[in-house]
N, C-alpha and C. Protein backbone atom coordinates (compact mmCIF):
# COMPACT_ATOMS: atom_id res chain seq x y z
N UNK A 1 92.58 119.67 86.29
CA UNK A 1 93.97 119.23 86.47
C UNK A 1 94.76 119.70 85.26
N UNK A 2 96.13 120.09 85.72
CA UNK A 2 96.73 120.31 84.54
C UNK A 2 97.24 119.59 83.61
N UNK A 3 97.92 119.59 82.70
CA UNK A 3 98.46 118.71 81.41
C UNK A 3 99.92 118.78 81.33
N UNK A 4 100.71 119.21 82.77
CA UNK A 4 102.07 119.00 83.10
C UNK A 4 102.47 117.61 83.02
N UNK A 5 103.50 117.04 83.06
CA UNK A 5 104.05 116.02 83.40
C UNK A 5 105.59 115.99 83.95
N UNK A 6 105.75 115.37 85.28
CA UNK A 6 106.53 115.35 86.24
C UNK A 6 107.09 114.31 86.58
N UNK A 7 108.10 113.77 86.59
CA UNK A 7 109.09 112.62 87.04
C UNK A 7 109.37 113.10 88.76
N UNK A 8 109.41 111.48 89.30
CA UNK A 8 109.53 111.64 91.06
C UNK A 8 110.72 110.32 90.81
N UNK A 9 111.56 110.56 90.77
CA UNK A 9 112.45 109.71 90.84
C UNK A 9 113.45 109.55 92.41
N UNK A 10 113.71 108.14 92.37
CA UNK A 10 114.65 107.82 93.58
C UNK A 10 115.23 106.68 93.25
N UNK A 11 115.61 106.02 94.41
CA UNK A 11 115.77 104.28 94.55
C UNK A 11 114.83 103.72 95.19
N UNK A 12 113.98 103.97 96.24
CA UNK A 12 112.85 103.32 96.82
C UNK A 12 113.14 101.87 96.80
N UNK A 13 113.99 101.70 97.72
CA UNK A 13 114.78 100.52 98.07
C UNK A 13 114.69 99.73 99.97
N UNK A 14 113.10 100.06 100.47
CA UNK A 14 112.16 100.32 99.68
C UNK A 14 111.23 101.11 99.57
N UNK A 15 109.99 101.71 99.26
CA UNK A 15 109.02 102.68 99.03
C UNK A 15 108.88 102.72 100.62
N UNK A 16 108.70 104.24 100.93
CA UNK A 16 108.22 104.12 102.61
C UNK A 16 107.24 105.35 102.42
N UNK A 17 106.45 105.79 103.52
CA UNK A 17 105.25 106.54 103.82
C UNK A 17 105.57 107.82 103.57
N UNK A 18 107.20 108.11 103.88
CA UNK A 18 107.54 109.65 103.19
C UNK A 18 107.78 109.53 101.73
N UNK A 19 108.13 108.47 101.19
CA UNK A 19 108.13 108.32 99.84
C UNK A 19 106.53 108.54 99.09
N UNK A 20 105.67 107.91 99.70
CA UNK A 20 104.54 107.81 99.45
C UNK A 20 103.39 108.99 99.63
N UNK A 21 104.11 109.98 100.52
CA UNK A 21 103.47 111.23 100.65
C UNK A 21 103.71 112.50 99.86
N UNK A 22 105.09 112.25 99.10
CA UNK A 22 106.05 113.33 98.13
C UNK A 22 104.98 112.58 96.55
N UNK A 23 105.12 111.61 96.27
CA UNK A 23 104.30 111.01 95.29
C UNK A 23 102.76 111.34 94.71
N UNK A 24 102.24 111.44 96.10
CA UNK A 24 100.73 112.08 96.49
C UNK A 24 100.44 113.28 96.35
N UNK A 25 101.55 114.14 97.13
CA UNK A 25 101.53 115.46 96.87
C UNK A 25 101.64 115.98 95.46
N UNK A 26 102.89 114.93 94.72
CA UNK A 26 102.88 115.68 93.39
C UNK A 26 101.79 115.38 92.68
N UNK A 27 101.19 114.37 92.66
CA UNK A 27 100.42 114.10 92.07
C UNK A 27 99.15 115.11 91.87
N UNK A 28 98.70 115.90 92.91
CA UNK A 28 97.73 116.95 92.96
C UNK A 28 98.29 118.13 92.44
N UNK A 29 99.91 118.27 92.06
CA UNK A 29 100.49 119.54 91.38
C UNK A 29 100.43 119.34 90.36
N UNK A 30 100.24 117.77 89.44
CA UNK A 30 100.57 117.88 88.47
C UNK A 30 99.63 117.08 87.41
N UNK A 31 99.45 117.12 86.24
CA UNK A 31 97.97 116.56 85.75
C UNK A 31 99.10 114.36 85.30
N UNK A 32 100.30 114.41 85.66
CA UNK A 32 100.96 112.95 85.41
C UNK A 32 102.13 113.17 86.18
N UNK A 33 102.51 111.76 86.74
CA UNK A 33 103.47 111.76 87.76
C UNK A 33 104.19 110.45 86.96
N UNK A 34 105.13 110.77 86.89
CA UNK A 34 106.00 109.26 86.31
C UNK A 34 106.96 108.94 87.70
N UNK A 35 106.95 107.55 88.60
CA UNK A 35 107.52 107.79 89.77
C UNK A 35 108.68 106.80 88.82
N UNK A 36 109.96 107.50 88.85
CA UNK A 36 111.07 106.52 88.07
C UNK A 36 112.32 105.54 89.37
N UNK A 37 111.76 104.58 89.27
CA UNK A 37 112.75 103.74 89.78
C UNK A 37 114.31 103.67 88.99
N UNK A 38 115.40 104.92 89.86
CA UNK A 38 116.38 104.84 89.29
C UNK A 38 117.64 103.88 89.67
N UNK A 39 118.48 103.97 88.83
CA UNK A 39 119.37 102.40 89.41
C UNK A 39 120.64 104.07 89.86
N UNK A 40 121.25 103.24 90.86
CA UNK A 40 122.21 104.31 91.56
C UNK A 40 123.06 102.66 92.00
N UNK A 41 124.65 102.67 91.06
CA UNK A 41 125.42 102.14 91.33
C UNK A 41 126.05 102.36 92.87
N UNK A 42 125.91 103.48 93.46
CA UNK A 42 126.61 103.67 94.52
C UNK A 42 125.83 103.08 96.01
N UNK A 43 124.75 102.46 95.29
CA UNK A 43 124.01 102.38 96.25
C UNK A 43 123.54 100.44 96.33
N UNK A 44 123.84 100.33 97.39
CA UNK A 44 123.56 98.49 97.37
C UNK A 44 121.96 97.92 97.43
N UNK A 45 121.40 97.90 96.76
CA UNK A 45 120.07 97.60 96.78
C UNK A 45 119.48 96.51 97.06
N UNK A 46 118.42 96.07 98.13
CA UNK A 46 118.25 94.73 98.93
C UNK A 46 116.86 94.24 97.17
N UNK A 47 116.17 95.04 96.79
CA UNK A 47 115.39 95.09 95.52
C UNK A 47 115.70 95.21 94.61
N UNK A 48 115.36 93.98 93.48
CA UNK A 48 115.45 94.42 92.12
C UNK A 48 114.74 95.62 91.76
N UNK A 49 115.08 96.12 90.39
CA UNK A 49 114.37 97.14 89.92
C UNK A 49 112.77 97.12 90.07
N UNK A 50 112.74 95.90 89.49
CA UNK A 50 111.27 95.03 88.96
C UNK A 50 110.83 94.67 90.16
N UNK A 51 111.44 94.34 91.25
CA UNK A 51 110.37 94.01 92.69
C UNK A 51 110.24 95.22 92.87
N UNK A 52 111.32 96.71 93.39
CA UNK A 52 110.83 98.15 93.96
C UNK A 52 109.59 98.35 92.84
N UNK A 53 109.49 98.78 91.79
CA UNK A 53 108.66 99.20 91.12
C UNK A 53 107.33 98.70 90.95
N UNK A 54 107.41 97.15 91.68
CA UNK A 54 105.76 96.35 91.75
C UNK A 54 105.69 96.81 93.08
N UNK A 55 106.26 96.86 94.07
CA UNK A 55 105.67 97.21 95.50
C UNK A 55 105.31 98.71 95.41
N UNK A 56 105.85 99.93 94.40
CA UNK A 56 105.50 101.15 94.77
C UNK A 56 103.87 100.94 93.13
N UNK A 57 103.75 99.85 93.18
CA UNK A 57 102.40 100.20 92.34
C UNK A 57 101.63 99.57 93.14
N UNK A 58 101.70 98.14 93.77
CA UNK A 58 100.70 98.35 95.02
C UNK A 58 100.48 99.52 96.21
N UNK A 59 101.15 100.60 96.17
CA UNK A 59 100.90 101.46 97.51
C UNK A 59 100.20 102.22 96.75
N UNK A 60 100.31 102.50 95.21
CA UNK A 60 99.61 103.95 94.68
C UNK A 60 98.52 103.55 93.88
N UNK A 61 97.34 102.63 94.42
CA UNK A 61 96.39 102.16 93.80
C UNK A 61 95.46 103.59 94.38
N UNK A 62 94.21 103.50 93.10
CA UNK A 62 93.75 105.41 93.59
C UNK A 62 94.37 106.37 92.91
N UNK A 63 95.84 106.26 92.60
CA UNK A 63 96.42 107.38 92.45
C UNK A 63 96.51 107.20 90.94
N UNK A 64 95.27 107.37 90.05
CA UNK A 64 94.84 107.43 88.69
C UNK A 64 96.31 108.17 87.71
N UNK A 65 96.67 108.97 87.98
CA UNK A 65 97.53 110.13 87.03
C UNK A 65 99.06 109.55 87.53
N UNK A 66 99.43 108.32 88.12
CA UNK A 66 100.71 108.19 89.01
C UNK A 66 101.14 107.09 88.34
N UNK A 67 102.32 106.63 87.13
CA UNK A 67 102.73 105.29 86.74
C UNK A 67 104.16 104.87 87.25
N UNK A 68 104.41 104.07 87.40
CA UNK A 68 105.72 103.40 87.70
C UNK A 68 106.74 102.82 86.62
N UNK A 69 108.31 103.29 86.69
CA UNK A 69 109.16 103.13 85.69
C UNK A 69 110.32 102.64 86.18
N UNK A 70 110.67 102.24 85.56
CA UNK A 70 112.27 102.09 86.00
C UNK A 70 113.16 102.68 84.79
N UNK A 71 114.13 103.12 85.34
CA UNK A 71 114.94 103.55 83.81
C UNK A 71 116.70 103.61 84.87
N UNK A 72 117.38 103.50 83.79
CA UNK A 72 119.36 103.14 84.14
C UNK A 72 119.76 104.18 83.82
N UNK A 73 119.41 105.31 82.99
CA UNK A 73 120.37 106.21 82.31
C UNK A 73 120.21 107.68 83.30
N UNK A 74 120.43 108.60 82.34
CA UNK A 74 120.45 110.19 82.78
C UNK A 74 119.07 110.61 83.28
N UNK A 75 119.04 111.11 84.10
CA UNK A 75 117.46 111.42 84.72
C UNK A 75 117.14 112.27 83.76
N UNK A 76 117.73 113.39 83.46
CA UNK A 76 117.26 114.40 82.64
C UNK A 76 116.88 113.98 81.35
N UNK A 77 117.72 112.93 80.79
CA UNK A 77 117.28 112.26 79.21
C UNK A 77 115.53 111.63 79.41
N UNK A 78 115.53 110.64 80.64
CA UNK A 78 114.16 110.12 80.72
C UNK A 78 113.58 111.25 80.68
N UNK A 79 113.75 112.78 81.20
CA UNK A 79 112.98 113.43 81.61
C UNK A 79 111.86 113.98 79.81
N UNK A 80 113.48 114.29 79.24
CA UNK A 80 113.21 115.02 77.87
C UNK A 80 112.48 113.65 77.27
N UNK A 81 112.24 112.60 77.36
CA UNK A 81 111.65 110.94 76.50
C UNK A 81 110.28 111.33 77.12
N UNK A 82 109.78 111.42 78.47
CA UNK A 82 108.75 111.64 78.54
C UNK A 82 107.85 113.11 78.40
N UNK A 83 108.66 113.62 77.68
CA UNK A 83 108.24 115.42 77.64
C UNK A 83 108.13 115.65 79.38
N UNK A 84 108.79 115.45 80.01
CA UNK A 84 108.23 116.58 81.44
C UNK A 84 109.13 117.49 81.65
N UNK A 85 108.48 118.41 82.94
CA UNK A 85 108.70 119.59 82.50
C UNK A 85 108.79 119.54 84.13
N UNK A 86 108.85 118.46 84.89
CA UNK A 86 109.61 119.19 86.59
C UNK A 86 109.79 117.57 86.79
N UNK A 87 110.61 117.91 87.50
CA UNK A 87 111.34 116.57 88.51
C UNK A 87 111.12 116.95 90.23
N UNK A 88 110.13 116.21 90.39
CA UNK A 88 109.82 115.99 92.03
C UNK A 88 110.66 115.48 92.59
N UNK A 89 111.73 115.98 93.63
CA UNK A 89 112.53 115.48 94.50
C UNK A 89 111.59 116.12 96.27
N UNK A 90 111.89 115.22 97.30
CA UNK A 90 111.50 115.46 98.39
C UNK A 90 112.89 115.63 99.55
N UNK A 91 112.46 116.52 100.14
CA UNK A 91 113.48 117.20 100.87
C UNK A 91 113.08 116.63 102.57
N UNK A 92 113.98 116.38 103.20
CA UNK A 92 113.85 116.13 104.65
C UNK A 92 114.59 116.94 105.95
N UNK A 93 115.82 117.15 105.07
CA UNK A 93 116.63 118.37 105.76
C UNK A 93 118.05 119.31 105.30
N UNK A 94 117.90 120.04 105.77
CA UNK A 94 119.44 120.78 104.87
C UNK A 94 120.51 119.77 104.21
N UNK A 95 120.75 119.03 104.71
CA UNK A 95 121.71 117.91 104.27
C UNK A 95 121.42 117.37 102.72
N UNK A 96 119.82 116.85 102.64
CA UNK A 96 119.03 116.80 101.59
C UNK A 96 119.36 117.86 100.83
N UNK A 97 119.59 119.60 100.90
CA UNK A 97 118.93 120.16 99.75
C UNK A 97 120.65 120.35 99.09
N UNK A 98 121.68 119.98 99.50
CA UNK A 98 122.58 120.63 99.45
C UNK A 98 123.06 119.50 98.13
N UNK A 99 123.14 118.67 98.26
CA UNK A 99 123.14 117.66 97.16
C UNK A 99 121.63 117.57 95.85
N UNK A 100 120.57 117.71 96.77
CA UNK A 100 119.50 117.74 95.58
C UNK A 100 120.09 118.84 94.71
N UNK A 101 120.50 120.31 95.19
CA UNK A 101 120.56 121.41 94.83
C UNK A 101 122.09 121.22 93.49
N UNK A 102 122.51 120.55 93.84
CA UNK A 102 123.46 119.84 93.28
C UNK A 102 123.30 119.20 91.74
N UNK A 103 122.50 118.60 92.00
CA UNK A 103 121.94 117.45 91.07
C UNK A 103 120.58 118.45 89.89
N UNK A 104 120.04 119.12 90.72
CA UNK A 104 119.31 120.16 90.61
C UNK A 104 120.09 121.01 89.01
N UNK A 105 120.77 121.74 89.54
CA UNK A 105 121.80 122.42 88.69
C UNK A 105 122.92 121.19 87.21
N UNK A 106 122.63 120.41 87.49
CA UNK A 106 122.94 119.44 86.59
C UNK A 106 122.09 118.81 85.57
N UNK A 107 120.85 118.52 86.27
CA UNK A 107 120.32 118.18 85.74
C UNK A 107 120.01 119.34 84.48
N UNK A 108 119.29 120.84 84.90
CA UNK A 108 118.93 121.97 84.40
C UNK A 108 120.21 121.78 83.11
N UNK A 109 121.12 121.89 83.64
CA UNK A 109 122.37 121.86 82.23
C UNK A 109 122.06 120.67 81.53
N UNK A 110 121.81 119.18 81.73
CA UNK A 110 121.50 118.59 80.84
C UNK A 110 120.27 118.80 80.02
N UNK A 111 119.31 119.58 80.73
CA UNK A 111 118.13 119.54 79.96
C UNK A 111 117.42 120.78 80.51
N UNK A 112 117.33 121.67 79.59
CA UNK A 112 117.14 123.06 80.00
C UNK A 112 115.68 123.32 80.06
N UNK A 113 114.68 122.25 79.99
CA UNK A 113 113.68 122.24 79.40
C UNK A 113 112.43 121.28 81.16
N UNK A 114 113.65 121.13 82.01
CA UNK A 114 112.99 120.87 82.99
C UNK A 114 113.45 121.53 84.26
N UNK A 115 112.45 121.75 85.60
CA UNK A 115 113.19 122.51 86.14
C UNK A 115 112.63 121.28 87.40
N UNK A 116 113.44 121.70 88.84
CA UNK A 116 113.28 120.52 89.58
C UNK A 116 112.73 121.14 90.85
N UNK A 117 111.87 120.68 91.24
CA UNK A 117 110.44 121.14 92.18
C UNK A 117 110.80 120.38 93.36
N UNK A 118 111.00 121.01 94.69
CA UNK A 118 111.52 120.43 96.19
C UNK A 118 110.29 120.84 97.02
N UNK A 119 109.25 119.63 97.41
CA UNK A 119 108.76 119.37 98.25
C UNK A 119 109.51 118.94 99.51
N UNK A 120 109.00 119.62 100.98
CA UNK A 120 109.33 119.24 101.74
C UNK A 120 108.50 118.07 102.61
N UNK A 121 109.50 117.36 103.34
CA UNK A 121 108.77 116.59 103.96
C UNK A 121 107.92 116.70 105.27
N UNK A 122 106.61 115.88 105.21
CA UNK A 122 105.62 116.03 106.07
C UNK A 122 106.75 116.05 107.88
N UNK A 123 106.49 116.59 108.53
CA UNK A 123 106.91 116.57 109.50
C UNK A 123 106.94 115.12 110.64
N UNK A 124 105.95 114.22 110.13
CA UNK A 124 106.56 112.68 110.91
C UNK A 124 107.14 111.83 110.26
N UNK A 125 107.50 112.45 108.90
CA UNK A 125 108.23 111.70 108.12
C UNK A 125 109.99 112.14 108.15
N UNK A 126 110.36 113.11 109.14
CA UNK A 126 111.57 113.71 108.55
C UNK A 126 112.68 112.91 109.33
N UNK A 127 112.29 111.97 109.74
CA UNK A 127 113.52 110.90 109.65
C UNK A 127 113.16 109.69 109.21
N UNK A 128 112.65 109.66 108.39
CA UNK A 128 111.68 108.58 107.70
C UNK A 128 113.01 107.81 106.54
N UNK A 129 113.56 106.76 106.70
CA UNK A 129 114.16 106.94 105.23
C UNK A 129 114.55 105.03 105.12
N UNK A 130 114.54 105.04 103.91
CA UNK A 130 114.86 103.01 103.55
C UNK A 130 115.68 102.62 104.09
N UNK A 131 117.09 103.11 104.52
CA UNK A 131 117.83 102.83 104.78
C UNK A 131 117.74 101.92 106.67
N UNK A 132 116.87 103.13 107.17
CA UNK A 132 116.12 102.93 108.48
C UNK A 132 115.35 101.66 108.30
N UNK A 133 114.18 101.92 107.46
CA UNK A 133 113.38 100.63 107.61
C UNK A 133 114.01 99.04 107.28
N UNK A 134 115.30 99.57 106.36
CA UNK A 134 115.89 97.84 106.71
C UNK A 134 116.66 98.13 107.88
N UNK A 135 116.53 98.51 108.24
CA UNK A 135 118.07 98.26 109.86
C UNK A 135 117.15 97.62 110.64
N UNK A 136 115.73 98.35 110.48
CA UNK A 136 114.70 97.93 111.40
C UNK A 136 114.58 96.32 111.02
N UNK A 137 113.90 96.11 110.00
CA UNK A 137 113.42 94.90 109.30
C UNK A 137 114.52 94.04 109.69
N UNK A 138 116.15 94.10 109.53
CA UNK A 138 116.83 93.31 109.34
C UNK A 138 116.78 93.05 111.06
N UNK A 139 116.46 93.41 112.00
CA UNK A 139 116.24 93.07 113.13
C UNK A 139 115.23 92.61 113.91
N UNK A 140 114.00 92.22 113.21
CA UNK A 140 112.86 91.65 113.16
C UNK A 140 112.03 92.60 114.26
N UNK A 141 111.91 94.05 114.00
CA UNK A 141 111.68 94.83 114.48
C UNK A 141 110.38 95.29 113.51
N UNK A 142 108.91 96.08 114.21
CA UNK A 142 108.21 96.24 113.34
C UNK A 142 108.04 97.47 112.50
N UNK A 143 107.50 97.10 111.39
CA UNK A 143 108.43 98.66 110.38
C UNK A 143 106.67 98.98 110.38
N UNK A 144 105.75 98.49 110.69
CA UNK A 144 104.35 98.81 110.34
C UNK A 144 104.17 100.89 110.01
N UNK A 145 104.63 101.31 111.15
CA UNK A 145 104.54 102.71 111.15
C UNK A 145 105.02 103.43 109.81
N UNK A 146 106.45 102.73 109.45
CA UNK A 146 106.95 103.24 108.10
C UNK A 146 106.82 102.56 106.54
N UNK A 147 105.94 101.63 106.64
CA UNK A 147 105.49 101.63 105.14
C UNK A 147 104.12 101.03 105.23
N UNK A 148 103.59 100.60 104.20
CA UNK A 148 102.44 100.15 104.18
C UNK A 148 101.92 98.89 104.10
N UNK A 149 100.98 98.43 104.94
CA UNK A 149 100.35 96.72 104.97
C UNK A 149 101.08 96.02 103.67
N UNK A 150 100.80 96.29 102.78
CA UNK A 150 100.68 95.88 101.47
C UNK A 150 101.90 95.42 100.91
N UNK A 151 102.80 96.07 101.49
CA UNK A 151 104.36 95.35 101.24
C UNK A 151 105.49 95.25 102.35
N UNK A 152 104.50 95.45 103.56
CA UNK A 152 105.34 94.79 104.65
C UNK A 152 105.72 93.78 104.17
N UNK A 153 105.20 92.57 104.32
CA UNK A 153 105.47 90.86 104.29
C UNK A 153 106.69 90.90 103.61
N UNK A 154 106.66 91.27 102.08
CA UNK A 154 107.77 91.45 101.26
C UNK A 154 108.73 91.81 101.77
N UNK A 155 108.87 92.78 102.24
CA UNK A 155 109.86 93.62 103.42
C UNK A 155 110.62 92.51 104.23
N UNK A 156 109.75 92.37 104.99
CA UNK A 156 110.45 91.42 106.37
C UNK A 156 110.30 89.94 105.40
N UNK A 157 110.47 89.64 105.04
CA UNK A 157 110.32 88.30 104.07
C UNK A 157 112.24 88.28 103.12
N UNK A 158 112.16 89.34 102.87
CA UNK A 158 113.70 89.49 102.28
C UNK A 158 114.43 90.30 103.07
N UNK A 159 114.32 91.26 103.96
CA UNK A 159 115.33 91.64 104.66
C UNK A 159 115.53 90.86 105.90
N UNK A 160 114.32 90.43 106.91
CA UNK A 160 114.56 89.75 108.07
C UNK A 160 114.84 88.21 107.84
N UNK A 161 114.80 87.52 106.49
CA UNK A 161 114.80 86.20 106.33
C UNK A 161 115.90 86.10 105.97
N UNK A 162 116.78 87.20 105.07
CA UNK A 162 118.12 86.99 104.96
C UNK A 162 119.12 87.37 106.15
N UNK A 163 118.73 88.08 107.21
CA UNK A 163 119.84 88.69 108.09
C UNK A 163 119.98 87.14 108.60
N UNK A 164 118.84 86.28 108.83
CA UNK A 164 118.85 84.90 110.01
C UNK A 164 119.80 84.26 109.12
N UNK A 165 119.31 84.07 107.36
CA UNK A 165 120.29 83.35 106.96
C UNK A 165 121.83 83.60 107.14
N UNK A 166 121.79 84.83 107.08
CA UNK A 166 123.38 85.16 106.88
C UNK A 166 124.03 85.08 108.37
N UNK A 167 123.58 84.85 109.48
CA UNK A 167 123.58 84.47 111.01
C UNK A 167 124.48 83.50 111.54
């Protein structure tokens, strides 16, 4: 294995099976995977930082070289704090690359010293996305297919227990 080190950053709001397969994959590209739980103001999050980041360390038990972070600031700054040298983003469809590609080129200007690596997604995952699995959840609908045993309950425990409350 090599002695790279790679940031997989998102919101994982929450971790789902295409999340969990981009994670996996990097993980065999790279000899350390830092998966960074990032905070994205624009984005309304049903998870604290600290709950997403304990549910994506129960899914990646096994996955020896794979740690979990959370960080608030510049992706590229965490990037240069942990010396890495690629940022794993996962791609699902043109729509995806046009903004990664975006962020991509930004990032590179903040930190010239990482470059950003686009895995695509597994093909039953390419409409796979959090946003889905709460619409599902919040309708007491079963999300089993899109994430894993291990933090279902959690799942439908805060998204389907609050839609009744809010009812």
């Amino acid at each position: 294995m090599n002695s790279l080190t790679a940031v997989c950053p998102g919101s994982f709001d929450p971790v789902t099976f295409g999340h969990l397969d981009i994670i996996t994959r990097a993980s065999h590209l790279f000899g350390k995977v830092i998966v960074v739980v990032a905070s994205n103001g624009a984005k309304h999050c049903s998870f604290t930082p600290e709950e997403r980041v304990n549910m994506i360390k129960k899914c990646i038990t096994g996955l020896d070289n794979v740690e979990v972070a959370h960080y608030d600031g510049l992706l590229a700054d965490y990037a240069a704090k942990r010396n890495a040298t690629a940022i794993v983003k996962g791609l699902r469809a043109m729509s995806d690359f046009e903004y990664e590609f975006q962020m991509a080129l930004a990032n590179k200007k903040l930190n010239p010293n990482v470059e950003t690596v686009f895995l695509t997604t597994a093909s039953q995952n390419m409409y796979l996305s959090s946003s889905m699995v709460k619409q599902i959840a919040s309708m007491g609908g079963d999300i089993s297919s899109f994430v894993p045993d291990v933090i279902k309950g959690d799942i439908m425990n805060r998204i389907y227990q609050k839609n009744r409350k809010d009812s």
